[in-house]
PDB file of N, CA and C in Angstrom:
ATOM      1  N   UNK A   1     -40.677 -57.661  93.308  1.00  0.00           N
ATOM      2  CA  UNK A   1     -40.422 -57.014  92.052  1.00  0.00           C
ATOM      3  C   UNK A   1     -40.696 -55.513  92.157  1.00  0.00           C
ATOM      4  N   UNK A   2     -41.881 -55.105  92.730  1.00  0.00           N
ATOM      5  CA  UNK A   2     -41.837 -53.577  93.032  1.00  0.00           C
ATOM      6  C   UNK A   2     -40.793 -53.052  93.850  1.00  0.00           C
ATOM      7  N   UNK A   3     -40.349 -53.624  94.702  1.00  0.00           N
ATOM      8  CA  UNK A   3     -39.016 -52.901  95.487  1.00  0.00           C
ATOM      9  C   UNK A   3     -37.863 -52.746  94.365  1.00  0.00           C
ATOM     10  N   UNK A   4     -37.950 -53.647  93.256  1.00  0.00           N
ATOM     11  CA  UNK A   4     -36.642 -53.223  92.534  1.00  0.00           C
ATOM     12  C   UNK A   4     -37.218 -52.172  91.087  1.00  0.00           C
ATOM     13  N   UNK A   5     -38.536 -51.676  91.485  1.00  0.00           N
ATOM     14  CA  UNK A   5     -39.151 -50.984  90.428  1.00  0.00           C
ATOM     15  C   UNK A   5     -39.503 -52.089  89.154  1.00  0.00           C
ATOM     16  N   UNK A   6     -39.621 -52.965  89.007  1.00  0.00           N
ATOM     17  CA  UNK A   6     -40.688 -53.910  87.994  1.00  0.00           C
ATOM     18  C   UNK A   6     -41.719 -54.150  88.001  1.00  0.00           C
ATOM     19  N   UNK A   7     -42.042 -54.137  86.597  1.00  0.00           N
ATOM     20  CA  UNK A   7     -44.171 -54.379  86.296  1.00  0.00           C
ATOM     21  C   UNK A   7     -43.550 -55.602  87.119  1.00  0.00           C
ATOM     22  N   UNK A   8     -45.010 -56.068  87.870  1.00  0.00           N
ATOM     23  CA  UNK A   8     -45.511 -57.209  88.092  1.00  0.00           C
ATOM     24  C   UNK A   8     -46.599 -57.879  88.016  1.00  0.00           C
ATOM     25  N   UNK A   9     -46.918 -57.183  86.697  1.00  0.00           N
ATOM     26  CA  UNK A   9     -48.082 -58.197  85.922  1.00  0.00           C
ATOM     27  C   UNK A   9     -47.766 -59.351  85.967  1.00  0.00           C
ATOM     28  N   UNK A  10     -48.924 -60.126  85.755  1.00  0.00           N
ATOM     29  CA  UNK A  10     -49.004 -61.118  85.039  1.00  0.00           C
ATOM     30  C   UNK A  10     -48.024 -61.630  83.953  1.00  0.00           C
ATOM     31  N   UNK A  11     -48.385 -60.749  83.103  1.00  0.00           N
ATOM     32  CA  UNK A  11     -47.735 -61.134  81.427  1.00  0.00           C
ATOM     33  C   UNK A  11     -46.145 -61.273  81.646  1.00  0.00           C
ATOM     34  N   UNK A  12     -45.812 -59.844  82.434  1.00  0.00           N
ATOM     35  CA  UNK A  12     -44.453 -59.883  82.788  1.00  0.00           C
ATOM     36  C   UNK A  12     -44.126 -60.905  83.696  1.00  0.00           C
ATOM     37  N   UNK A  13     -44.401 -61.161  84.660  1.00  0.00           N
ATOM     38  CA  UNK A  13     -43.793 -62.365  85.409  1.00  0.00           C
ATOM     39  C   UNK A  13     -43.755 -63.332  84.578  1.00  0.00           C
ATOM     40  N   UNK A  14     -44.520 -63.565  83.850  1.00  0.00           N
ATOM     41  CA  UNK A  14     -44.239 -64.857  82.666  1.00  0.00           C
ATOM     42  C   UNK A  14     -43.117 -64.791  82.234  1.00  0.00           C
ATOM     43  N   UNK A  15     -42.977 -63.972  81.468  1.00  0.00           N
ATOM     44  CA  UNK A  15     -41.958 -63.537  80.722  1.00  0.00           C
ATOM     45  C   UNK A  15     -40.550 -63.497  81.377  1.00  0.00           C
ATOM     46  N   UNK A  16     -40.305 -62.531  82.399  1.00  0.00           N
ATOM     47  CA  UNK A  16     -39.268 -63.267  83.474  1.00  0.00           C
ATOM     48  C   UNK A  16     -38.991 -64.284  83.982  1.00  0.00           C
ATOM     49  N   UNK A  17     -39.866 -65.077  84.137  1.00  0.00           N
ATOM     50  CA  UNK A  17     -39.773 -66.297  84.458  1.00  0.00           C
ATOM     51  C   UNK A  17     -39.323 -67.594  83.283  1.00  0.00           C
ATOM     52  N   UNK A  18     -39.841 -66.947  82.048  1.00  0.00           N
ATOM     53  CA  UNK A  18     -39.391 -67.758  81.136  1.00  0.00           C
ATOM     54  C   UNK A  18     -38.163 -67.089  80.540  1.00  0.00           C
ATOM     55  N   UNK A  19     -37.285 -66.251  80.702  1.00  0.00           N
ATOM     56  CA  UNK A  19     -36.250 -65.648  81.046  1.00  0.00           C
ATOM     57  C   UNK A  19     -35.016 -66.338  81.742  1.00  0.00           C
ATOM     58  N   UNK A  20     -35.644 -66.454  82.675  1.00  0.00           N
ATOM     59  CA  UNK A  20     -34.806 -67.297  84.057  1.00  0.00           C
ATOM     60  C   UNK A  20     -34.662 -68.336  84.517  1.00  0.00           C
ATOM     61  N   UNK A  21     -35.934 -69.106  82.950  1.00  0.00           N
ATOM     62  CA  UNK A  21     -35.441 -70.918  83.026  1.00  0.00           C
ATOM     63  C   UNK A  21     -36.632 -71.532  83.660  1.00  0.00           C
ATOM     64  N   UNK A  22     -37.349 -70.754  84.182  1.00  0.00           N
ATOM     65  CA  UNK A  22     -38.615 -71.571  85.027  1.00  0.00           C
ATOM     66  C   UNK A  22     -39.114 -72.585  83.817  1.00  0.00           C
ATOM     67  N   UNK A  23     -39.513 -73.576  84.345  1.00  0.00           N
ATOM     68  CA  UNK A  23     -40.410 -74.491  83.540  1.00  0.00           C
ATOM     69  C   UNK A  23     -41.678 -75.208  83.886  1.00  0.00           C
ATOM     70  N   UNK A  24     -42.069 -74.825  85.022  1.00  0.00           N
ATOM     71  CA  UNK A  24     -43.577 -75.133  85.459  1.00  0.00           C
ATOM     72  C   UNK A  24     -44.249 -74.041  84.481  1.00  0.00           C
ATOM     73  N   UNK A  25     -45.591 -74.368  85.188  1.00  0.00           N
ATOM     74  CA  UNK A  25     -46.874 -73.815  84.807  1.00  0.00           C
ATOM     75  C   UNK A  25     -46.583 -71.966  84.661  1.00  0.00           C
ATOM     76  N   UNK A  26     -46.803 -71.350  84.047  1.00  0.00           N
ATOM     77  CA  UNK A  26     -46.454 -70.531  84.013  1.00  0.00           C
ATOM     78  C   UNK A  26     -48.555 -69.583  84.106  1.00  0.00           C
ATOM     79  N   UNK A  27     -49.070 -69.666  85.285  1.00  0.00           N
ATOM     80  CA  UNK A  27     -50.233 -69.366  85.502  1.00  0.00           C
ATOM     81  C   UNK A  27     -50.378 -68.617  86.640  1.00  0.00           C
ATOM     82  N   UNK A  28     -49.238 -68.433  87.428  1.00  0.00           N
ATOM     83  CA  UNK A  28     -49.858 -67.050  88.172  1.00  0.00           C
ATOM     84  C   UNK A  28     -49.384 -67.715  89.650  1.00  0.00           C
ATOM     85  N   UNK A  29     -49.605 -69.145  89.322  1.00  0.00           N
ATOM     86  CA  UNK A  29     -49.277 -69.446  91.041  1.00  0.00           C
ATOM     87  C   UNK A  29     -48.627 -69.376  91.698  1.00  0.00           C
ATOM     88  N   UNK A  30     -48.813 -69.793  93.411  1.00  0.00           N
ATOM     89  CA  UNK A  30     -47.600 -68.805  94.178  1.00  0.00           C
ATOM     90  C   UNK A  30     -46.331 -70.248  94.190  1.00  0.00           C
ATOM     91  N   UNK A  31     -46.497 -71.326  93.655  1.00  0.00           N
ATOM     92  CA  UNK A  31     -45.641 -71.934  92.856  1.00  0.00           C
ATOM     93  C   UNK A  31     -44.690 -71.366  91.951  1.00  0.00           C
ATOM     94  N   UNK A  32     -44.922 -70.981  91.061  1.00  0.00           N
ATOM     95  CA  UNK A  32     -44.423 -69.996  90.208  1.00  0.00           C
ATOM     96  C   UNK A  32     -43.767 -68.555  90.960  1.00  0.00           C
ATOM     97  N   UNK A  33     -44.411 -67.783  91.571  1.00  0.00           N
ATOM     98  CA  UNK A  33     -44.171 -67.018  92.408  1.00  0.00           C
ATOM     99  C   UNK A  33     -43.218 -67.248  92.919  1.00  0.00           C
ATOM    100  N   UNK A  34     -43.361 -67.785  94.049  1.00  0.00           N
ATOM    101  CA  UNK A  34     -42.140 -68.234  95.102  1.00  0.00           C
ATOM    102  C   UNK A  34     -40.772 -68.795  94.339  1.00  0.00           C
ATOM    103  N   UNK A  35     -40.609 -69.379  92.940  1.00  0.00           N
ATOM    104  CA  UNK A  35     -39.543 -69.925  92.523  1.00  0.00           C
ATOM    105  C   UNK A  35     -39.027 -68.556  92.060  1.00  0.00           C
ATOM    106  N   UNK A  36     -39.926 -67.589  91.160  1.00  0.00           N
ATOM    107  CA  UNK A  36     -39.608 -66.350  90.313  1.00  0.00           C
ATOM    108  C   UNK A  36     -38.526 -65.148  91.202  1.00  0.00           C
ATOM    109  N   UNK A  37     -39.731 -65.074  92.932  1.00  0.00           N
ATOM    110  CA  UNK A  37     -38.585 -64.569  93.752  1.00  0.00           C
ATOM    111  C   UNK A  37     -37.560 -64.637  94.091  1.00  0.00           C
ATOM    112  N   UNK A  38     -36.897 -66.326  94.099  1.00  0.00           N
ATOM    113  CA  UNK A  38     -35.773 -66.447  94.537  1.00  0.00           C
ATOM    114  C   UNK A  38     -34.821 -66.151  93.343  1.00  0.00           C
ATOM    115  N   UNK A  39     -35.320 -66.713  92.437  1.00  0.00           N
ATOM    116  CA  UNK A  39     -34.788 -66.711  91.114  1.00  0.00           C
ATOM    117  C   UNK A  39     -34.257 -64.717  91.111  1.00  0.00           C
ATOM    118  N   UNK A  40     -34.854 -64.186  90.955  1.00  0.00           N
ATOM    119  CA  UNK A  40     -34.955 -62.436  91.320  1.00  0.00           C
ATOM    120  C   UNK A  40     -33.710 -62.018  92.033  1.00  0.00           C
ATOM    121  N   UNK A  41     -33.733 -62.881  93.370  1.00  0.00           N
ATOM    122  CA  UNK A  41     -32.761 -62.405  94.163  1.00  0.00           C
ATOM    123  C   UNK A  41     -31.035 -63.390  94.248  1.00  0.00           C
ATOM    124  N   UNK A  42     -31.548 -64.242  93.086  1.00  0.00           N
ATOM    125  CA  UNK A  42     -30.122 -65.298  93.041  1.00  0.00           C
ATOM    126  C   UNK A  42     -29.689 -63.922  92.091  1.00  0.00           C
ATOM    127  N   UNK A  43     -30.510 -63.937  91.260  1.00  0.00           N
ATOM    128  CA  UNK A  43     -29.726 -62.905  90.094  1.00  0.00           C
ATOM    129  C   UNK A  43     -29.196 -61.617  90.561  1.00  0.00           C
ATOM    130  N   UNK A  44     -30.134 -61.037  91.205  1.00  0.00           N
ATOM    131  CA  UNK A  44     -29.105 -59.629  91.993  1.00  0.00           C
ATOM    132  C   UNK A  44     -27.239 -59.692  92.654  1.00  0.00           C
ATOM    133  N   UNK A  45     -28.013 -61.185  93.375  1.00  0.00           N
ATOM    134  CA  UNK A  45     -26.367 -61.388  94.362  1.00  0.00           C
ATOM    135  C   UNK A  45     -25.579 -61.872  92.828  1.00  0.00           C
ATOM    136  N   UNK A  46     -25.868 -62.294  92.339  1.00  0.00           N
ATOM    137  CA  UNK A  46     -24.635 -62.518  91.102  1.00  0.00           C
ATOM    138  C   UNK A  46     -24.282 -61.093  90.435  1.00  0.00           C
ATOM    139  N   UNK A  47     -25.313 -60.202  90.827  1.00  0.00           N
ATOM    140  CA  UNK A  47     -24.378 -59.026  89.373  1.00  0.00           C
ATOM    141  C   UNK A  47     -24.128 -57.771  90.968  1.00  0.00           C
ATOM    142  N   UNK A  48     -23.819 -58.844  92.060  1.00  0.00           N
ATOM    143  CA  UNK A  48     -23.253 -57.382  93.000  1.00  0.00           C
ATOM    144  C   UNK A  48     -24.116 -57.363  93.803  1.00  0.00           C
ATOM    145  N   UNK A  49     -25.228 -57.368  93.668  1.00  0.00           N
ATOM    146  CA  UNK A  49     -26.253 -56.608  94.540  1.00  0.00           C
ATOM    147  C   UNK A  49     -26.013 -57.482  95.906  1.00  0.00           C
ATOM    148  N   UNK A  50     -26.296 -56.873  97.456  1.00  0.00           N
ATOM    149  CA  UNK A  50     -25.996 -57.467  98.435  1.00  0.00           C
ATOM    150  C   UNK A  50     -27.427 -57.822  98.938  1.00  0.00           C
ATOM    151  N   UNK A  51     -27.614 -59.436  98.885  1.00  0.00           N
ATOM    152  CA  UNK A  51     -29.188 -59.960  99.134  1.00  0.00           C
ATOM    153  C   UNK A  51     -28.951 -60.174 100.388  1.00  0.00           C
ATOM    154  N   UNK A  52     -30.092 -60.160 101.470  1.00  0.00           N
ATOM    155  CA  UNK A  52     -29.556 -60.845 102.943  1.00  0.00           C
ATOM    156  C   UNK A  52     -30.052 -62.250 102.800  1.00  0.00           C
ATOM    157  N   UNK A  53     -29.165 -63.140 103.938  1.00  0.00           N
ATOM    158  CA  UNK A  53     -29.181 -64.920 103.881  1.00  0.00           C
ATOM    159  C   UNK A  53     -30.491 -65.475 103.899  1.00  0.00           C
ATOM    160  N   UNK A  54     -31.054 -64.424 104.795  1.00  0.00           N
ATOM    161  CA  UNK A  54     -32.269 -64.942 105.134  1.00  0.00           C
ATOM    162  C   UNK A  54     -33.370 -64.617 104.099  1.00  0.00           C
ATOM    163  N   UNK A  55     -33.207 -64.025 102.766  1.00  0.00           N
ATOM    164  CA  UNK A  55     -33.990 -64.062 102.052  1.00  0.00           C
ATOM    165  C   UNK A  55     -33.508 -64.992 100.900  1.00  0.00           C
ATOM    166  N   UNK A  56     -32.599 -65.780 100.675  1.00  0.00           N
ATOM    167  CA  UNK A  56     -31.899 -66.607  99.794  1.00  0.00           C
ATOM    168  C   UNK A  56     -32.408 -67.672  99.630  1.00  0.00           C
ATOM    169  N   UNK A  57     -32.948 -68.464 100.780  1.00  0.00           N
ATOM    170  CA  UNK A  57     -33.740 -69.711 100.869  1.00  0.00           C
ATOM    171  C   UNK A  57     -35.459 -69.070 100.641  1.00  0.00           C
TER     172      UNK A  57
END
C-alpha cells in the first residue's frame, strides 16, 4: 500500500478491505493482510495498471 502512496493503518486497511468484499476477521492479521494485497493488485490490473505474474498469486 505505501508503494501506491496509501495510509496503511489499521483503520484504513479495514476499511479497504471491507471495500473489496473481504469477510474474515477484520483484526490486523497477516490473514487479512495477505488477502487485502492481492485484492490491491487484482484491482490495479483491472483499471490498466501492469501487475507482474509473479505477484498475482
Amino acid at each position: 500500500m505505501k508503494l501506491l502512496d496509501l495510509d496503511s493503518s489499521l483503520d484504513n486497511r479495514k476499511e479497504l478491505a471491507t471495500e473489496l468484499g473481504y469477510t474474515g476477521a477484520k483484526d490486523g492479521s497477516a490473514e487479512m493482510n495477505i488477502w487485502l494485497h492481492r485484492a490491491v493488485l487484482q484491482e490495479l490490473g483491472k483499471a490498466g495498471g501492469q501487475v507482474p505474474g509473479k505477484l498475482k498469486d
